[in-house]
PDB file of N, CA and C in Angstrom:
ATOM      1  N   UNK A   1     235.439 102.538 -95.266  1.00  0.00           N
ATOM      2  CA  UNK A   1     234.736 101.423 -94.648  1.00  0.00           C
ATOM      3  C   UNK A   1     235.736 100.594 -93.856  1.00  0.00           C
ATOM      4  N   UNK A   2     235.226 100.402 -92.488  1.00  0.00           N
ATOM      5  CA  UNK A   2     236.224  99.230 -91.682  1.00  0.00           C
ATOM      6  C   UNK A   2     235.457  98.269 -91.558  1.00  0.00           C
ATOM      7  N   UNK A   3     236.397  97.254 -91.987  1.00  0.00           N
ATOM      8  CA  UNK A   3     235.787  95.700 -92.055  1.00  0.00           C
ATOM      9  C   UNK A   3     236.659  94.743 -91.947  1.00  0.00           C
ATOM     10  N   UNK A   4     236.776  93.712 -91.030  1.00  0.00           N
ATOM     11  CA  UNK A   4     238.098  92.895 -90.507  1.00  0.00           C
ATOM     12  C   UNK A   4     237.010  91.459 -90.274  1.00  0.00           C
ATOM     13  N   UNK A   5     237.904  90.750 -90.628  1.00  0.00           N
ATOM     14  CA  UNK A   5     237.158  89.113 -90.179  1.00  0.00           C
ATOM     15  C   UNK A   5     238.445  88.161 -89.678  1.00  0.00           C
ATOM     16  N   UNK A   6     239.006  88.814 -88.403  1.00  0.00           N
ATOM     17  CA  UNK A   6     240.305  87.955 -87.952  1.00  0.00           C
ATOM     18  C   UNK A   6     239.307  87.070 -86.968  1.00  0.00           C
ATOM     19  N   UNK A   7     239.952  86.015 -87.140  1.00  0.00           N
ATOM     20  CA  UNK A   7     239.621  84.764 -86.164  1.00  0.00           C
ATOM     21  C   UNK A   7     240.058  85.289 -84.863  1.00  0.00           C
ATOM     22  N   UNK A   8     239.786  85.329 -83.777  1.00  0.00           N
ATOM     23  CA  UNK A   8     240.320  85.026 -82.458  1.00  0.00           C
ATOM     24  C   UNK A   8     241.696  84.358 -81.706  1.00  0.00           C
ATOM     25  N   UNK A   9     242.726  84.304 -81.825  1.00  0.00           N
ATOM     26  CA  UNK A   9     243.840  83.124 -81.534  1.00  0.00           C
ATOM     27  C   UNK A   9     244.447  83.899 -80.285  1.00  0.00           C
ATOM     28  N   UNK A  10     244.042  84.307 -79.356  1.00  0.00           N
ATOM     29  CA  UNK A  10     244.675  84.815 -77.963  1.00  0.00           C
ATOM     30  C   UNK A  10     244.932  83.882 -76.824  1.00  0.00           C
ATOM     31  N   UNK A  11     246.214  83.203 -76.940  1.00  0.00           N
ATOM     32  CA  UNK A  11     246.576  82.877 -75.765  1.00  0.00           C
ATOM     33  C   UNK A  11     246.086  83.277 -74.159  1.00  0.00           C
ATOM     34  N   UNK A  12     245.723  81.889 -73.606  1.00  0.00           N
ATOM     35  CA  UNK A  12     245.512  82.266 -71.989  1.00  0.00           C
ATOM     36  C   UNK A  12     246.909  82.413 -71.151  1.00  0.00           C
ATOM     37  N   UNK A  13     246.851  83.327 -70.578  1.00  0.00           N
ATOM     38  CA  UNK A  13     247.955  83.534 -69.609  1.00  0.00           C
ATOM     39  C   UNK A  13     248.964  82.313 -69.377  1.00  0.00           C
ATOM     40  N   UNK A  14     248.645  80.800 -69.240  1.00  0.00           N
ATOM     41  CA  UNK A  14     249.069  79.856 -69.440  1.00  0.00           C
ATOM     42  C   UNK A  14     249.936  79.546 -70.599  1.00  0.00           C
ATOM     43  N   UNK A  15     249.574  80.297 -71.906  1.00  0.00           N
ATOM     44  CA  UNK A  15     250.615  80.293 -73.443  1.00  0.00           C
ATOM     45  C   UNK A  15     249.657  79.481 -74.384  1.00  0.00           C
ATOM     46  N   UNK A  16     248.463  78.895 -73.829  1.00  0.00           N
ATOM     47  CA  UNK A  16     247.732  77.914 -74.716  1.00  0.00           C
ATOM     48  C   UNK A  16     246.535  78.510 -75.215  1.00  0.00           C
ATOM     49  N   UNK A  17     245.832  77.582 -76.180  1.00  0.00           N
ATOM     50  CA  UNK A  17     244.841  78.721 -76.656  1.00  0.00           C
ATOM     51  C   UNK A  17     243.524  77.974 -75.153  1.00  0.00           C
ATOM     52  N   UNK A  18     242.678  79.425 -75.625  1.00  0.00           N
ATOM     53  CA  UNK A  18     241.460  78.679 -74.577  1.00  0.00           C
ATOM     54  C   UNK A  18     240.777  77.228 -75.132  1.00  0.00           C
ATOM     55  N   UNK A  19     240.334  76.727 -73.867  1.00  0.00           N
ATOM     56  CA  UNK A  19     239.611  75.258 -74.121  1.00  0.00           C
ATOM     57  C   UNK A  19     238.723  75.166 -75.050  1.00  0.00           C
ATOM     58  N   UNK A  20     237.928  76.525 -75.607  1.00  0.00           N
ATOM     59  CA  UNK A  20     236.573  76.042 -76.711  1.00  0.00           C
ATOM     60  C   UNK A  20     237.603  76.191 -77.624  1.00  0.00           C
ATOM     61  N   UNK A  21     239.059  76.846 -78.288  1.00  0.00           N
ATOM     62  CA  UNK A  21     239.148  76.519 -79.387  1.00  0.00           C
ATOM     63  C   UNK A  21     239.439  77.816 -80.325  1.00  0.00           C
ATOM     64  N   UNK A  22     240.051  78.471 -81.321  1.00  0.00           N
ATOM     65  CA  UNK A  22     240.047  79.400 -81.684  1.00  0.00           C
ATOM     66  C   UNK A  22     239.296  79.613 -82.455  1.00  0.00           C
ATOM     67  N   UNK A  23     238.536  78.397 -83.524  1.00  0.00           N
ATOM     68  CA  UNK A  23     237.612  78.351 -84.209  1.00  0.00           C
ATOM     69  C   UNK A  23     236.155  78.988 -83.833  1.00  0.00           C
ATOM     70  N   UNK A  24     235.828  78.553 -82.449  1.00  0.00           N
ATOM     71  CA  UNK A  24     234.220  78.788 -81.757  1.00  0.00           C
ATOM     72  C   UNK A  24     234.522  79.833 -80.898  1.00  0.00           C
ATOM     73  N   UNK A  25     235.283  81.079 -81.161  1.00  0.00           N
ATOM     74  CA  UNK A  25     235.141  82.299 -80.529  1.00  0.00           C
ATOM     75  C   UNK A  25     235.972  83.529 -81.393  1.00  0.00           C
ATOM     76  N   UNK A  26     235.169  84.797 -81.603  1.00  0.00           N
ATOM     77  CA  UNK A  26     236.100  85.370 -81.842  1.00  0.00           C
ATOM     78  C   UNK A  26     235.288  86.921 -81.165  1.00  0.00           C
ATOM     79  N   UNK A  27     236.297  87.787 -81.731  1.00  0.00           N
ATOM     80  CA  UNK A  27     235.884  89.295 -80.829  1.00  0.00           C
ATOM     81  C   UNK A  27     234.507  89.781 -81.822  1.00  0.00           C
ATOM     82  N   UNK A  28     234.020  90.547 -81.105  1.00  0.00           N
ATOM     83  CA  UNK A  28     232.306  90.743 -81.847  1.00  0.00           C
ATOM     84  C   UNK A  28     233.046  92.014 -82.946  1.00  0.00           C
ATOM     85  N   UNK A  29     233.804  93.009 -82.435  1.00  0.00           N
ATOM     86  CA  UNK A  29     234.356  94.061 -83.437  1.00  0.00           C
ATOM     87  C   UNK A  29     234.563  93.184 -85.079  1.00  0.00           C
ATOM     88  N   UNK A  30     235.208  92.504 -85.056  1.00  0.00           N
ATOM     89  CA  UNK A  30     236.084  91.566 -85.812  1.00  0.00           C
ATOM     90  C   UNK A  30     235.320  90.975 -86.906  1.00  0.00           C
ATOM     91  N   UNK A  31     233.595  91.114 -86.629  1.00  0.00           N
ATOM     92  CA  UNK A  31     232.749  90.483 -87.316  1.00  0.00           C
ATOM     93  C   UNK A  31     231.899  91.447 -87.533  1.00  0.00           C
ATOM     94  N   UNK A  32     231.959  92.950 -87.710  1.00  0.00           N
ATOM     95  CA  UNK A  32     231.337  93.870 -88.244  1.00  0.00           C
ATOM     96  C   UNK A  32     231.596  95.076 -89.080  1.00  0.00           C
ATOM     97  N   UNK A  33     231.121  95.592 -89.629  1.00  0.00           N
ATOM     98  CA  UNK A  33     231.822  96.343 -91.467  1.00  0.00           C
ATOM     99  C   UNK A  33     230.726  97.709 -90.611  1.00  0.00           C
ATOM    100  N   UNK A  34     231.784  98.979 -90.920  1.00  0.00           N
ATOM    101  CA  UNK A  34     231.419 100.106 -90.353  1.00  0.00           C
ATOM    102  C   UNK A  34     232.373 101.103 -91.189  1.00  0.00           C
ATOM    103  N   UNK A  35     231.907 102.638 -91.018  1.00  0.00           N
ATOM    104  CA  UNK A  35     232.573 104.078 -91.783  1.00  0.00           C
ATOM    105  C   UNK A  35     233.506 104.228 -90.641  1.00  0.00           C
ATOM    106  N   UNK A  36     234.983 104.565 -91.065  1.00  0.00           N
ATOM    107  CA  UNK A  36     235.784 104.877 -90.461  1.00  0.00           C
ATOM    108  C   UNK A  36     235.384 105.833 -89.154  1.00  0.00           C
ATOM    109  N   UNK A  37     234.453 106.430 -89.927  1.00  0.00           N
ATOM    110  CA  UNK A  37     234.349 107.624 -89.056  1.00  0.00           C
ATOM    111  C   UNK A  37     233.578 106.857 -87.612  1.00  0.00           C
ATOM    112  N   UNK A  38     233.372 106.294 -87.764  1.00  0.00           N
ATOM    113  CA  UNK A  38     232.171 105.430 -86.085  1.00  0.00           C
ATOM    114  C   UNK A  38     233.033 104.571 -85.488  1.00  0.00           C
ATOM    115  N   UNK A  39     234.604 104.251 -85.750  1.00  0.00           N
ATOM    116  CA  UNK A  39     235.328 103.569 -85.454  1.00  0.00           C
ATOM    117  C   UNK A  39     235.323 103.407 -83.642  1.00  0.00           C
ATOM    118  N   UNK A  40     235.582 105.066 -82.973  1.00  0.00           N
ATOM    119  CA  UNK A  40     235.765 104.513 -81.427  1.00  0.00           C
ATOM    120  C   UNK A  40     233.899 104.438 -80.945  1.00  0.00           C
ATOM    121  N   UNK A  41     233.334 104.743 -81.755  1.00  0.00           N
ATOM    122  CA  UNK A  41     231.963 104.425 -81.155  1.00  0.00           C
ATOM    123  C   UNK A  41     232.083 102.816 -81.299  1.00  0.00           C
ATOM    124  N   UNK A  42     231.974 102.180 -82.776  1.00  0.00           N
ATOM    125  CA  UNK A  42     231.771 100.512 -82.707  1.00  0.00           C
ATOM    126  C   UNK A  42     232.478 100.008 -81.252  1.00  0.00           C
ATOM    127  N   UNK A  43     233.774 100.411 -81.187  1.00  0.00           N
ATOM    128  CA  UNK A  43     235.064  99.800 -80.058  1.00  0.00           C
ATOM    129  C   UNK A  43     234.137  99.754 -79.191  1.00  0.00           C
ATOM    130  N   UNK A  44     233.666 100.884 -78.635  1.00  0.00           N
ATOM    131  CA  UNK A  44     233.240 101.064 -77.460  1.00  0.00           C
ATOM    132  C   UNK A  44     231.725  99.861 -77.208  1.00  0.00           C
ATOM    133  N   UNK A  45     231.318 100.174 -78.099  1.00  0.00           N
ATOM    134  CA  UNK A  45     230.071  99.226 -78.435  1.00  0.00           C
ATOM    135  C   UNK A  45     230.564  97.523 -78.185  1.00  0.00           C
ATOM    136  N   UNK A  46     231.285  97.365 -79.445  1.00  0.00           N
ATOM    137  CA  UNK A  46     231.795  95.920 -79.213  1.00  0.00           C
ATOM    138  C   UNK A  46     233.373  95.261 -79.163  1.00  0.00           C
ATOM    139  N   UNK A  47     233.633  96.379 -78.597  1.00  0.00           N
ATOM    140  CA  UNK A  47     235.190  96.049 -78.352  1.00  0.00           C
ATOM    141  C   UNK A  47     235.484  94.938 -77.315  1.00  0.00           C
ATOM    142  N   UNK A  48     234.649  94.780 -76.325  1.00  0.00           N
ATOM    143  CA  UNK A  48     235.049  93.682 -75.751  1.00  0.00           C
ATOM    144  C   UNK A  48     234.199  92.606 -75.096  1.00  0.00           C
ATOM    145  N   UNK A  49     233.490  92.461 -76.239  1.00  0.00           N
ATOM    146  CA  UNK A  49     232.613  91.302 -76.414  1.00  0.00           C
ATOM    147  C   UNK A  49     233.011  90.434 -77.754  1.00  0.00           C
ATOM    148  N   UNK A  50     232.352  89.201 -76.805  1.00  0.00           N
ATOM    149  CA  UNK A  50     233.145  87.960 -77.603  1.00  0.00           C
ATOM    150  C   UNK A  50     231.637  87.400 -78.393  1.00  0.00           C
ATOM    151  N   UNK A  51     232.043  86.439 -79.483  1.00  0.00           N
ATOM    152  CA  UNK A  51     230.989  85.736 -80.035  1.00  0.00           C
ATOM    153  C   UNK A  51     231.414  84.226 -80.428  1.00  0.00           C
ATOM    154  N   UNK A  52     230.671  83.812 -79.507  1.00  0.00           N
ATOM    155  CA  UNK A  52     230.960  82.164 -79.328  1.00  0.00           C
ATOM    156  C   UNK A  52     229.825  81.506 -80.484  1.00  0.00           C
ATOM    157  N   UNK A  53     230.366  79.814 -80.663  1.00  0.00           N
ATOM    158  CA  UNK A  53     229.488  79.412 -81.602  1.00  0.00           C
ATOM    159  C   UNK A  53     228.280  78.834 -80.989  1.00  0.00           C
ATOM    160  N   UNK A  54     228.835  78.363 -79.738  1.00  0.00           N
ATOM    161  CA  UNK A  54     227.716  77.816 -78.940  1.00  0.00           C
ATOM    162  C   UNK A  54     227.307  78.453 -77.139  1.00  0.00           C
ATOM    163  N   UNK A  55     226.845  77.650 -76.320  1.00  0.00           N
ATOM    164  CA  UNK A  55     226.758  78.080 -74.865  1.00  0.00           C
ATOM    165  C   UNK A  55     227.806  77.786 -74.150  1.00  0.00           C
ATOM    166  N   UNK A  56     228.028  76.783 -74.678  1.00  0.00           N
ATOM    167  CA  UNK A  56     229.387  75.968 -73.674  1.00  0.00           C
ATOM    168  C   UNK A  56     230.675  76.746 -74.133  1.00  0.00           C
ATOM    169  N   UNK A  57     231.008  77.009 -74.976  1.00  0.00           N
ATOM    170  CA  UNK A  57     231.863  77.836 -75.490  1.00  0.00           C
ATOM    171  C   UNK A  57     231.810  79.605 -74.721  1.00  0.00           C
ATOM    172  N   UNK A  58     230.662  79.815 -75.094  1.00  0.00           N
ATOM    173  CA  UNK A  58     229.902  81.579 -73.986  1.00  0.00           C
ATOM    174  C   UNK A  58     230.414  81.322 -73.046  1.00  0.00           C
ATOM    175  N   UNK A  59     230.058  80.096 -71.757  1.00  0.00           N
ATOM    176  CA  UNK A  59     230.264  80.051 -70.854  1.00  0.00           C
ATOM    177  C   UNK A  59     231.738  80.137 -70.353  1.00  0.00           C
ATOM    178  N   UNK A  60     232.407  79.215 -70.698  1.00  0.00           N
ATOM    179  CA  UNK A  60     233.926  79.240 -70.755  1.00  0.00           C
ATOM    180  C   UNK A  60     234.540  80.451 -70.729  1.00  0.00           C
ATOM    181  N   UNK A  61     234.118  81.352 -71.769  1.00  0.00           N
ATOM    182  CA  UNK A  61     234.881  82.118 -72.112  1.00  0.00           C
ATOM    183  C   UNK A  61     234.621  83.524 -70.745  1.00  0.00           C
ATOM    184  N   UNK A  62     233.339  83.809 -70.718  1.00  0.00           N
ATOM    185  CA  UNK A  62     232.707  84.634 -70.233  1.00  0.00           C
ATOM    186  C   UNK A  62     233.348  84.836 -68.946  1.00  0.00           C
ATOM    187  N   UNK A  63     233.100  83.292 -68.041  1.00  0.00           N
ATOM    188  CA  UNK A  63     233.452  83.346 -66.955  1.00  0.00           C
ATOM    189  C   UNK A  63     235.280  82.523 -66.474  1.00  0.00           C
ATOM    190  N   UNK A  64     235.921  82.516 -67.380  1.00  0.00           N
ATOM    191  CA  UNK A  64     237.047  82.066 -67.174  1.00  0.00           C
ATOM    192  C   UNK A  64     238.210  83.587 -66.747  1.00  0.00           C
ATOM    193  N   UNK A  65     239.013  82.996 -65.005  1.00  0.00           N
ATOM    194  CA  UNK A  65     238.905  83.976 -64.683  1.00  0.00           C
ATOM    195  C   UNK A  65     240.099  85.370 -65.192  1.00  0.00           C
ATOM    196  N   UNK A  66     240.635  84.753 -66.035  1.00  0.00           N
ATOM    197  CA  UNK A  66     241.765  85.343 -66.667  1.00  0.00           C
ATOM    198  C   UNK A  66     241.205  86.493 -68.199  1.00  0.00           C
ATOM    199  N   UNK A  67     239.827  85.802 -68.466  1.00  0.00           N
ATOM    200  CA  UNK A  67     239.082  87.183 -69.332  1.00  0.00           C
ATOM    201  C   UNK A  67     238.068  87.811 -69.094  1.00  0.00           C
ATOM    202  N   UNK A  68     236.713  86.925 -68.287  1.00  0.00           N
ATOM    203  CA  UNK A  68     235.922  87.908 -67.611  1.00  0.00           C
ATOM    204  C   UNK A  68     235.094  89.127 -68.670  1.00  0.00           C
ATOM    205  N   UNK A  69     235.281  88.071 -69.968  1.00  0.00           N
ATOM    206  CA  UNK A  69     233.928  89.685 -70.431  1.00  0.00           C
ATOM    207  C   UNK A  69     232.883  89.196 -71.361  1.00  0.00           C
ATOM    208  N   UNK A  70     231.890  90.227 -71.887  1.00  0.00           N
ATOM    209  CA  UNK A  70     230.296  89.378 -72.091  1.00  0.00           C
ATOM    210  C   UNK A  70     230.631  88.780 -73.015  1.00  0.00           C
ATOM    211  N   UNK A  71     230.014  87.511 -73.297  1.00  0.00           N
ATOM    212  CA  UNK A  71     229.889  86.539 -74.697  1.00  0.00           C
ATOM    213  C   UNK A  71     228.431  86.659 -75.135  1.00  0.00           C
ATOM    214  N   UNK A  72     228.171  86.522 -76.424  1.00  0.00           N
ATOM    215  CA  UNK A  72     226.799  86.314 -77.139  1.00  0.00           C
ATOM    216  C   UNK A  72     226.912  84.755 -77.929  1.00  0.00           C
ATOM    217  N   UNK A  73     226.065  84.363 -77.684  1.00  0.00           N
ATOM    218  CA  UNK A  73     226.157  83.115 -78.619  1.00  0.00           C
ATOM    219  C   UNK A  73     225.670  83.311 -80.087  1.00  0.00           C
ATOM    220  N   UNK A  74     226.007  82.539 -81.137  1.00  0.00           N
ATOM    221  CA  UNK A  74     225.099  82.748 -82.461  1.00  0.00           C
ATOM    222  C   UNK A  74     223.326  82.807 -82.428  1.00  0.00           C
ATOM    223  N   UNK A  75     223.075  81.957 -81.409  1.00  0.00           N
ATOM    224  CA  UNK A  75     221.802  81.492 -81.257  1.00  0.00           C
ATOM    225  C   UNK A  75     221.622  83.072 -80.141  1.00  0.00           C
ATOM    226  N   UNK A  76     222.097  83.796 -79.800  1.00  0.00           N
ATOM    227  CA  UNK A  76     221.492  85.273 -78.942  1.00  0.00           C
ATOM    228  C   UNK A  76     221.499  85.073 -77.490  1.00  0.00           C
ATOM    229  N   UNK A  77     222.298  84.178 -76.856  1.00  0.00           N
ATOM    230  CA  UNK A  77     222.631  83.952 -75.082  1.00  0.00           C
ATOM    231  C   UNK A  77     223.352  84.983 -75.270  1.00  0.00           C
ATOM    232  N   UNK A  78     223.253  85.630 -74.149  1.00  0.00           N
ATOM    233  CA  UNK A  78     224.204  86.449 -73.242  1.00  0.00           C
ATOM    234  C   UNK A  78     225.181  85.972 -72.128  1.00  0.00           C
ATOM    235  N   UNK A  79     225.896  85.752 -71.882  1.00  0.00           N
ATOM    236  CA  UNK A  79     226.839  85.593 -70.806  1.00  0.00           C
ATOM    237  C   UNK A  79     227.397  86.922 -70.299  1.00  0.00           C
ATOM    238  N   UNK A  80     227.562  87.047 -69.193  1.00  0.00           N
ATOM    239  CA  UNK A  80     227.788  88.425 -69.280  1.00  0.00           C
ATOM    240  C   UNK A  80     228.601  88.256 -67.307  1.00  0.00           C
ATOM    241  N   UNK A  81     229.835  88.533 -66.967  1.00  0.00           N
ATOM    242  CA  UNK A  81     230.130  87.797 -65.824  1.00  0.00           C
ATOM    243  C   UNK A  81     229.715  89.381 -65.259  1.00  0.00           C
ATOM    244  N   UNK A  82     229.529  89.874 -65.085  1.00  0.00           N
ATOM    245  CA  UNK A  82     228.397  91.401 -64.551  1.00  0.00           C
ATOM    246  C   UNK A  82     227.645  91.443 -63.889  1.00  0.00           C
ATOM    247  N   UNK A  83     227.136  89.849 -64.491  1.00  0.00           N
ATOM    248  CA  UNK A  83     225.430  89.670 -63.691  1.00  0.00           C
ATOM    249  C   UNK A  83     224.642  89.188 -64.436  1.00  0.00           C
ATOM    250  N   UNK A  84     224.315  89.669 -65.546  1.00  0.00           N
ATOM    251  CA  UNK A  84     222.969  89.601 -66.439  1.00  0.00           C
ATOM    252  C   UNK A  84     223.093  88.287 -66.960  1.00  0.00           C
ATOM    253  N   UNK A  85     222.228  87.508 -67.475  1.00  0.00           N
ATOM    254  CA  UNK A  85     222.296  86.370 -68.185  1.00  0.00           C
ATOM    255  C   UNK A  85     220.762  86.225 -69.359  1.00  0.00           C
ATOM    256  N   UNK A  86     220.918  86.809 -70.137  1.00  0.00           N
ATOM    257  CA  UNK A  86     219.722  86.386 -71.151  1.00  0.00           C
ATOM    258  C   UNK A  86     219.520  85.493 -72.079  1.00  0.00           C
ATOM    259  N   UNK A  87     218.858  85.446 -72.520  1.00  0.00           N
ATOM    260  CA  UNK A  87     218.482  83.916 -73.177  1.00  0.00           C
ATOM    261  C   UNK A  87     217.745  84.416 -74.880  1.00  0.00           C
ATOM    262  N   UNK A  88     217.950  83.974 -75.758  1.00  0.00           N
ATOM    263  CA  UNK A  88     217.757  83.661 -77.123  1.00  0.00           C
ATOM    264  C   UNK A  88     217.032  84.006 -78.237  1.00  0.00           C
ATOM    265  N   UNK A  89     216.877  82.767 -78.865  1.00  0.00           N
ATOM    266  CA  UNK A  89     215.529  82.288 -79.990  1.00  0.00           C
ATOM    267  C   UNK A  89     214.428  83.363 -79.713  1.00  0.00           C
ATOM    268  N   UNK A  90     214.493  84.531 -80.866  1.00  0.00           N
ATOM    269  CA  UNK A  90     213.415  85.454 -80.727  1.00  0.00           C
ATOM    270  C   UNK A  90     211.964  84.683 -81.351  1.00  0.00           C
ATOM    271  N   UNK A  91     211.236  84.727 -80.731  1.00  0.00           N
ATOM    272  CA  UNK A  91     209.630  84.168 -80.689  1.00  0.00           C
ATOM    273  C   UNK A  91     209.379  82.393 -80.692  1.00  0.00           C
ATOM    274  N   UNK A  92     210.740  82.070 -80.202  1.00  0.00           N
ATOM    275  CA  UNK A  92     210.009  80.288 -79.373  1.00  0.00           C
ATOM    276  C   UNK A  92     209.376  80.734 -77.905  1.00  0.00           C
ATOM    277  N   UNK A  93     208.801  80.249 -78.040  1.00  0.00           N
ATOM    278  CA  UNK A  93     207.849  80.398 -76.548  1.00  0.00           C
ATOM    279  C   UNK A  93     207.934  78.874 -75.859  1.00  0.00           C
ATOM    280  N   UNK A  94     208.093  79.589 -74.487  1.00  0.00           N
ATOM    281  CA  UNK A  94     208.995  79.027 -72.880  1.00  0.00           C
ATOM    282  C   UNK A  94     207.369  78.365 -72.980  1.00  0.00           C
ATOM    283  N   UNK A  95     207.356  77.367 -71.604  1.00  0.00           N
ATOM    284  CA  UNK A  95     206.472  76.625 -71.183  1.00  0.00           C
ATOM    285  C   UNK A  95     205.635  77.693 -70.553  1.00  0.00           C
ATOM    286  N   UNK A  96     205.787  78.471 -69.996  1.00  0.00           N
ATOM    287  CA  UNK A  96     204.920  79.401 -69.295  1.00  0.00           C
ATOM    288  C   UNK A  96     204.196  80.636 -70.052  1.00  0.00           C
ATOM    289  N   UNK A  97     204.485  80.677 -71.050  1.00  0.00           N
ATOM    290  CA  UNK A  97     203.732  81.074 -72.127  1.00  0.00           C
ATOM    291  C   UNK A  97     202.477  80.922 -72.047  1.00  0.00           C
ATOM    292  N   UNK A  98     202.191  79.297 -72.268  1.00  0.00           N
ATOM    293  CA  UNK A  98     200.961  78.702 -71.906  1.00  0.00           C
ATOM    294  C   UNK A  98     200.373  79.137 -70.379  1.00  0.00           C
ATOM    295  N   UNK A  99     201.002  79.453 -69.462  1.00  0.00           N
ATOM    296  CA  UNK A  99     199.756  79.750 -68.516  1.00  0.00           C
ATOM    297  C   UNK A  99     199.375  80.806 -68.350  1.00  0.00           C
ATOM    298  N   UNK A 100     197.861  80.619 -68.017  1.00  0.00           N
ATOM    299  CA  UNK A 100     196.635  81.831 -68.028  1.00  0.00           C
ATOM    300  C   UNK A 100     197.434  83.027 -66.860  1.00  0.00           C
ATOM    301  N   UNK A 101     197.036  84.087 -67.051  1.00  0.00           N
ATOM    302  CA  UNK A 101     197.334  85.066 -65.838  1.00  0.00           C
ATOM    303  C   UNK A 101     196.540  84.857 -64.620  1.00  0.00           C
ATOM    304  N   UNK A 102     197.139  84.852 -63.471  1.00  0.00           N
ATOM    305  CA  UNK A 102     195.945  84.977 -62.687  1.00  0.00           C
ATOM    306  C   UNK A 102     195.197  85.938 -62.276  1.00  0.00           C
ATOM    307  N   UNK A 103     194.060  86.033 -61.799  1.00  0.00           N
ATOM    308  CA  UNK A 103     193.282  86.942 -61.615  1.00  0.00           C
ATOM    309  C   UNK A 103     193.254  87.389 -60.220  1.00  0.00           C
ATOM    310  N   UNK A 104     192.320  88.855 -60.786  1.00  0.00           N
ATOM    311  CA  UNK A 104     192.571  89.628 -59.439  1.00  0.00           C
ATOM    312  C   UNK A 104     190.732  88.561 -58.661  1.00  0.00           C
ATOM    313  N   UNK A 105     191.202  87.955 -57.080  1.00  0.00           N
ATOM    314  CA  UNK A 105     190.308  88.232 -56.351  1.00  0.00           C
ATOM    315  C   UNK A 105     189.140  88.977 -56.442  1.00  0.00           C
ATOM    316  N   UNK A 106     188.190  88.125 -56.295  1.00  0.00           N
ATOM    317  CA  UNK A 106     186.611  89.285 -55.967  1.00  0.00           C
ATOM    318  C   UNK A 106     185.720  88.794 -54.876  1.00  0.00           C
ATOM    319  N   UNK A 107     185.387  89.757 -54.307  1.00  0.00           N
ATOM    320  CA  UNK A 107     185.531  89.239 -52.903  1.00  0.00           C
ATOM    321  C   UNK A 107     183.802  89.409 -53.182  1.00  0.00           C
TER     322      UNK A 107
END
C-alpha cells in the first residue's frame, strides 16, 4: 500500500514559499492511499494537481506563472490554466435552475 500525507513546502523560484501558504495547498498524489502496483497510473492521474483549501488559494496557485497546473478546491472548483474552469457543490442549484425551458414556437 502507498500512502504519504506530506504537506506541500515548495519554494517559488524567488526562494519563498507561495503567497496562500504551505498549509492551504498541497499535491493531490500526497493525499491518496493506493497498491504499489497502480503507482505510475495514480502519478499520472494526480501527479500534478494541486489541492487548495479554498478558491483564492486554487487561483493563485493555478495561474501563478512559475507553476501553471490544475488546482481543485476542497469544496470541488477546478482551476485548471488549460482552459477549463468548473465549479462545485454537487446538487446546490444555480439561479437558473429555476427557469422554465423555453418552448418550441407554434405557428
Amino acid at each position: 500500500m502507498w500512502c504519504t500525507a506530506v504537506v506541500l513546502a515548495a519554494p517559488s523560484s524567488a526562494g519563498h514559499h507561495w503567497e496562500v501558504g504551505k498549509e492551504n495547498v498541497q499535491m493531490a498524489l500526497s493525499l491518496v492511499c493506493y497498491d504499489s502496483e497502480v503507482h505510475k497510473a495514480m502519478e499520472w492521474v494526480f501527479g500534478s494537481t494541486f489541492v487548495c483549501r479554498e478558491m483564492d488559494s486554487a487561483m493563485k496557485v493555478a495561474f501563478d506563472k512559475n507553476i501553471m497546473r490544475k488546482t481543485v478546491t476542497l469544496e470541488g472548483d477546478i482551476f485548471d490554466p488549460a482552459g477549463t474552469l468548473t465549479g462545485g457543490i454537487y446538487g446546490l442549484k444555480g439561479i437558473l435552475f429555476g427557469v422554465p425551458p423555453i418552448s418550441k414556437p407554434t405557428r
